[in-house]
Protein backbone atom coordinates (compact mmCIF):
# COMPACT_ATOMS: atom_id res chain seq x y z
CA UNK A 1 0.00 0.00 0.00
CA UNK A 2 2.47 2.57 -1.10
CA UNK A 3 -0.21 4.77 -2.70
CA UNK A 4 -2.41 7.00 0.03
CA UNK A 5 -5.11 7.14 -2.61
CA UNK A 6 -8.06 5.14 -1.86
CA UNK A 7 -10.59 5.12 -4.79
CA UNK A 8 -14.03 4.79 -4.41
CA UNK A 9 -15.25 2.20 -6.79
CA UNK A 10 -19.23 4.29 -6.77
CA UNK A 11 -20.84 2.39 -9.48
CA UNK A 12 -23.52 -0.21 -9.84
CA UNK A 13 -22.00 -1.63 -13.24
CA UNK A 14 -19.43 -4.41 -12.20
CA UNK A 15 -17.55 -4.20 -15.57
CA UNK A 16 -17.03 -0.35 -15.17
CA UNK A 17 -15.91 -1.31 -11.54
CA UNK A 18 -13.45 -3.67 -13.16
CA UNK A 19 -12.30 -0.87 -16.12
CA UNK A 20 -11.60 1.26 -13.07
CA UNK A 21 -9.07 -0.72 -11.65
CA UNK A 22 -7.54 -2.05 -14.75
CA UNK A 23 -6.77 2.05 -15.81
CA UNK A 24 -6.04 3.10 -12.04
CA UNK A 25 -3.98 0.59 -10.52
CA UNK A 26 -0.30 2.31 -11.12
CA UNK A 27 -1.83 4.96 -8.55
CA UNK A 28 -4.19 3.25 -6.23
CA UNK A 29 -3.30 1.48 -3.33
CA UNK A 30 -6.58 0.44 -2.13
CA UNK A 31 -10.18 0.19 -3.53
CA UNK A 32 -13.46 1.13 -1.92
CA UNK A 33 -16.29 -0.71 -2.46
CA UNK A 34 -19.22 0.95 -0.36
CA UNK A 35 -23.07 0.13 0.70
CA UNK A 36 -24.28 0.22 -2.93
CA UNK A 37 -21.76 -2.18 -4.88
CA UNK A 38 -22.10 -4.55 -2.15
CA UNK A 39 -25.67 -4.90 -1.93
CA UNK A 40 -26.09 -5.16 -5.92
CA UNK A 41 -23.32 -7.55 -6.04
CA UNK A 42 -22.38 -8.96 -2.71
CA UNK A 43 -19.27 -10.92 -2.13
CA UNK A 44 -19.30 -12.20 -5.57
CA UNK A 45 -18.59 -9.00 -7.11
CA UNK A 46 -15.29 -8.34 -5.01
CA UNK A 47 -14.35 -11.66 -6.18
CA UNK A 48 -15.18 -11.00 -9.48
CA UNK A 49 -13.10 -7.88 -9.16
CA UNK A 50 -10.33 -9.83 -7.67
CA UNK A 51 -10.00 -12.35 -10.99
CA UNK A 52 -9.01 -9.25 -12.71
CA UNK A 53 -6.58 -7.98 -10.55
CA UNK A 54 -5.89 -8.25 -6.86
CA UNK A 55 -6.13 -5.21 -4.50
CA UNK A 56 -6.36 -4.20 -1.24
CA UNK A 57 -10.46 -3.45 -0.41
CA UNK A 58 -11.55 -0.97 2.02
CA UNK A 59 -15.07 -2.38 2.71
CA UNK A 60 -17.17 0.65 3.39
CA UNK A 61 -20.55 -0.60 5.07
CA UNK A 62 -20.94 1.70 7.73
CA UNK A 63 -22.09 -1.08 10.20
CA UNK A 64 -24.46 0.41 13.05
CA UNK A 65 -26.37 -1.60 15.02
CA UNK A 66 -26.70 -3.44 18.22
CA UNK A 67 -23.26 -4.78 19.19
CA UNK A 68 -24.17 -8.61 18.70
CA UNK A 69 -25.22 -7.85 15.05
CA UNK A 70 -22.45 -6.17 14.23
CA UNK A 71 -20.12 -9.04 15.54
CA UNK A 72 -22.04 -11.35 13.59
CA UNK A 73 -22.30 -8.84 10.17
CA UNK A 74 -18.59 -8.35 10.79
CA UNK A 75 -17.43 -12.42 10.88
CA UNK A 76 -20.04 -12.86 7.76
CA UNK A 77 -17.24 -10.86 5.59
CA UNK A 78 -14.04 -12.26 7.04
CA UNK A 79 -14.20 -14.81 3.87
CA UNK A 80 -13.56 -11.67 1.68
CA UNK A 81 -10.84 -10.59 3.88
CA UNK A 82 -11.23 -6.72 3.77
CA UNK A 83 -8.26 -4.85 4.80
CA UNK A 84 -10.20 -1.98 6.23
CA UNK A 85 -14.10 -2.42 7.41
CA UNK A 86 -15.86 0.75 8.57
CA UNK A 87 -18.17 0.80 11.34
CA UNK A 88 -19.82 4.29 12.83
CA UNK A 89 -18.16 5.26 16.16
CA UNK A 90 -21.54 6.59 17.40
CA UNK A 91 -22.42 3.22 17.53
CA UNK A 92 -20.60 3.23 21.25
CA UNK A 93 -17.70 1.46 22.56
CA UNK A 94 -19.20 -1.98 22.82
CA UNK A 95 -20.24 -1.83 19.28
CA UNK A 96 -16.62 -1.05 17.88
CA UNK A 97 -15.20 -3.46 20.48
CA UNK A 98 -17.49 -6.21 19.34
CA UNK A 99 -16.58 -5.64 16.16
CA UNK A 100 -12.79 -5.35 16.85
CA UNK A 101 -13.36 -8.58 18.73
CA UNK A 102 -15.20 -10.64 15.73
CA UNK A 103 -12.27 -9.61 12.84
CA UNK A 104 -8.52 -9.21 14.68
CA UNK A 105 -6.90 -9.38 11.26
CA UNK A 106 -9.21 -6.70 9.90
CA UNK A 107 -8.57 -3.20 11.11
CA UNK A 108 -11.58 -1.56 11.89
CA UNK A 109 -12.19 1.41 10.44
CA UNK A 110 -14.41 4.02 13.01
CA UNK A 111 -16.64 6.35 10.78
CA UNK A 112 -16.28 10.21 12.97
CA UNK A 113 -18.42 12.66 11.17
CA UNK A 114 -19.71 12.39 7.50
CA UNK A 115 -17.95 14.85 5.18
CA UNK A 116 -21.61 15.63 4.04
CA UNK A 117 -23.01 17.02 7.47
CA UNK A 118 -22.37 20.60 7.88
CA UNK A 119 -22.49 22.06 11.68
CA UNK A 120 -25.88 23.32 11.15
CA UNK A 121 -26.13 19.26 10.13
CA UNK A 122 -24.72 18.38 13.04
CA UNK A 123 -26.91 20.72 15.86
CA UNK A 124 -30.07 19.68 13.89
CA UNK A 125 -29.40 15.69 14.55
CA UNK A 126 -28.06 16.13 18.17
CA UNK A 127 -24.57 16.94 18.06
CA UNK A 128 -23.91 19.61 21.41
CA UNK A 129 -20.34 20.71 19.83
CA UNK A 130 -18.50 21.85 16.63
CA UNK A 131 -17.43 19.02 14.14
CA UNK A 132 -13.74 18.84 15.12
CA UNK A 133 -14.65 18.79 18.75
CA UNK A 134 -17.08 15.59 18.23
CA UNK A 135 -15.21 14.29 15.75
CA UNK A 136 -12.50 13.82 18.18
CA UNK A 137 -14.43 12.71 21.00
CA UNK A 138 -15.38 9.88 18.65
CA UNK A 139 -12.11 9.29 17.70
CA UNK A 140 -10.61 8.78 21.00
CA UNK A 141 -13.80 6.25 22.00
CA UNK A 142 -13.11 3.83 18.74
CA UNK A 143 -9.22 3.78 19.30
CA UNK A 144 -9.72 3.28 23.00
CA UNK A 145 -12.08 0.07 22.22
CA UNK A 146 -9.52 -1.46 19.80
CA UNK A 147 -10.21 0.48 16.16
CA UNK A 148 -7.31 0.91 14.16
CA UNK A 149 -7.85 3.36 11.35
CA UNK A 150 -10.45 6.35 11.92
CA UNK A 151 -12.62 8.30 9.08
CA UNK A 152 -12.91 11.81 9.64
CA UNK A 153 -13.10 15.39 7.44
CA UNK A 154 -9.67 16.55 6.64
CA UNK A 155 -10.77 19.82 8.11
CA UNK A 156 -10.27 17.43 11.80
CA UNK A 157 -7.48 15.28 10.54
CA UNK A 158 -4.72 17.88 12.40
CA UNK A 159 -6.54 17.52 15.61
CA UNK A 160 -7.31 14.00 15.85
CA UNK A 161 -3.51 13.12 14.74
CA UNK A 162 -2.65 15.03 18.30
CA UNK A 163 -4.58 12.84 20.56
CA UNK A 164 -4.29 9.34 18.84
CA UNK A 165 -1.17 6.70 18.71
CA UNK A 166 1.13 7.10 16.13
CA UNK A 167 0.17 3.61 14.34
CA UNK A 168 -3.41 4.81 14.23
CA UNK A 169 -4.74 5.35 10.50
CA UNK A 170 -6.30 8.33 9.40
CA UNK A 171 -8.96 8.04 6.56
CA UNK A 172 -9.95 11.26 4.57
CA UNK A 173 -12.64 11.37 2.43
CA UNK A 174 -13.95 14.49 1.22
CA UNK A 175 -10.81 15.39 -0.12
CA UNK A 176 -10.70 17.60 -3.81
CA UNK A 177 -7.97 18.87 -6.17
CA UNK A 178 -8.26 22.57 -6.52
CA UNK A 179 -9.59 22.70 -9.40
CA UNK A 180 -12.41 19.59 -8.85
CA UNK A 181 -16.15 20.01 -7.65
CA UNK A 182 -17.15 19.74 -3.57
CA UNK A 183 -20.16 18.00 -5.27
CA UNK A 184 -21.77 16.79 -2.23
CA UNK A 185 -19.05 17.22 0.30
CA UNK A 186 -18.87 20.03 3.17
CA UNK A 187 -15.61 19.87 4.43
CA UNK A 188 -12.96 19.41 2.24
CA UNK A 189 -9.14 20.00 1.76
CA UNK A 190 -7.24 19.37 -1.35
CA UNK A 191 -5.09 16.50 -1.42
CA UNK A 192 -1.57 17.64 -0.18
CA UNK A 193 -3.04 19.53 2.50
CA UNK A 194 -4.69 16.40 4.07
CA UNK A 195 -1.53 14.78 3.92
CA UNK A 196 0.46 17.39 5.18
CA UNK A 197 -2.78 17.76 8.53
CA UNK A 198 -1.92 13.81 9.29
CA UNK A 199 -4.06 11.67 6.86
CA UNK A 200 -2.63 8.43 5.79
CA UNK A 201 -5.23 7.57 3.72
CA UNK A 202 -6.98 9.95 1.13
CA UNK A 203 -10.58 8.65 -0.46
CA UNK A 204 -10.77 9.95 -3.83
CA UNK A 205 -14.10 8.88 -6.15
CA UNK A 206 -15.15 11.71 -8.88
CA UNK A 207 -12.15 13.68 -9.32
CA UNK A 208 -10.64 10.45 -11.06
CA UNK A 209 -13.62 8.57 -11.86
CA UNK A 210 -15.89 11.31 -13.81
CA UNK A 211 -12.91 10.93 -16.06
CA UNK A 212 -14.14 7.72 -17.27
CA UNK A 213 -16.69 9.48 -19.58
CA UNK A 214 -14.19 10.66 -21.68
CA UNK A 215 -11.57 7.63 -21.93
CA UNK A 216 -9.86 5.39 -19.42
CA UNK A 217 -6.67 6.77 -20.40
CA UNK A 218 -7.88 9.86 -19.02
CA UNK A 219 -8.71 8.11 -16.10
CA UNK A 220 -5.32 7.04 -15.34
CA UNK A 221 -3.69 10.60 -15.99
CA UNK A 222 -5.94 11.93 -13.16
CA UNK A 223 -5.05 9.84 -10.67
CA UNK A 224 -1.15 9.93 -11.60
CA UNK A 225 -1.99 13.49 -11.25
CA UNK A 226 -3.52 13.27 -8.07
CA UNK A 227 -0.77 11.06 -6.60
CA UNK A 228 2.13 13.06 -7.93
CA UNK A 229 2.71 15.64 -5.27
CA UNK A 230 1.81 13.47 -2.53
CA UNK A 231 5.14 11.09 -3.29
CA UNK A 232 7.59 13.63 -4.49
């Protein structure tokens, strides 16, 4: 995993998903596959996606539940042995535990804040302080009960690097090239900068996949792009 670009494989055609890699894998170290490839497809998609080439897979479900069902939801996928597996840190601490607890080779990824909530988001669903501050307070639960890699806005990667171990991983999506889109996203950062605040780990969909439209070769140059300043 040499490449801190994650890309997020958002598409409910399984041969696109497959183009994708074949035209981005010089600059991707990981691929995403979130909640809407894996219900269309399931397990049998990622290995479908794995005949063609084999990658890392940062399995983006989100659990939330109970912490029983997310021990048993998080042993159901061990077969498909996900590097990363995100579960939502406002589940609690038994819920990351149990899920900690079910997958020891997995390293379980603790969702903060969504990069789509803005702080007038945030009030409106419950949230008594700003993003950063809750976002960190989240942090520190998941790592304390045994999550490994954290998902949070760049905008809180700085802070959150200052109160968790070293070996911790920090996930940034929301992340845009100067000249991309926010699209949907509320708190963003350009690549370098998120690297340079304490991400590992940037999560990178449209800025390299709306390329696809035009050719896969352009697909490639934007994320060689992308990754350029971050390794030189």
């Amino acid at each position: 995993m040499s490449s801190p670009l994650i890309l997020a494989l958002d598409t409910d055609d399984l041969d696109t998903a497959k183009s994708w890699i074949e035209f981005t894998h010089d600059s991707i170290g990981v691929y995403k596959i979130g909640l809407e490839f894996f219900l269309k497809f399931g397990r049998h998609g990622i290995t479908s996606l794995r005949e063609a080439g084999d990658f890392q897979l940062f399995l983006d479900l989100k659990l939330h539940d109970i912490p029983n069902t997310v021990s048993g939801a998080t042993s159901s996928i061990l077969d498909i042995a996900p590097k990363f597996l995100t579960v939502h840190a406002s589940g609690g601490r038994a819920m990351v535990a149990a899920a900690v607890a079910a997958a020891p080779e997995v390293s379980i990824t603790a969702v903060t804040i969504l990069t789509s909530l803005s702080e007038e988001d945030l009030h409106e669903v419950g949230f008594s302080g700003s993003s950063v501050k809750s976002a960190v307070r989240l942090a520190q639960l998941a790592v304390s009960a045994g999550a490994t890699s954290i998902v949070c806005s760049p905008l809180e990667v700085s802070a959150i690097r200052e109160v968790v171990p070293p070996h911790i991983w920090l996930i940034t999506p929301g992340v845009r090239p100067s000249e991309s889109s926010t699209d949907d996203q509320k708190r963003t950062m350009t690549p370098l900068e998120a690297v340079e605040s304490g991400a590992n780990f940037l999560v990178i969909g449209r800025p390299i996949t709306s390329h696809w439209a035009t050719s896969g070769q352009a697909m490639r140059e934007a994320a060689a792009r992308i990754l350029e300043p971050l390794i030189s």
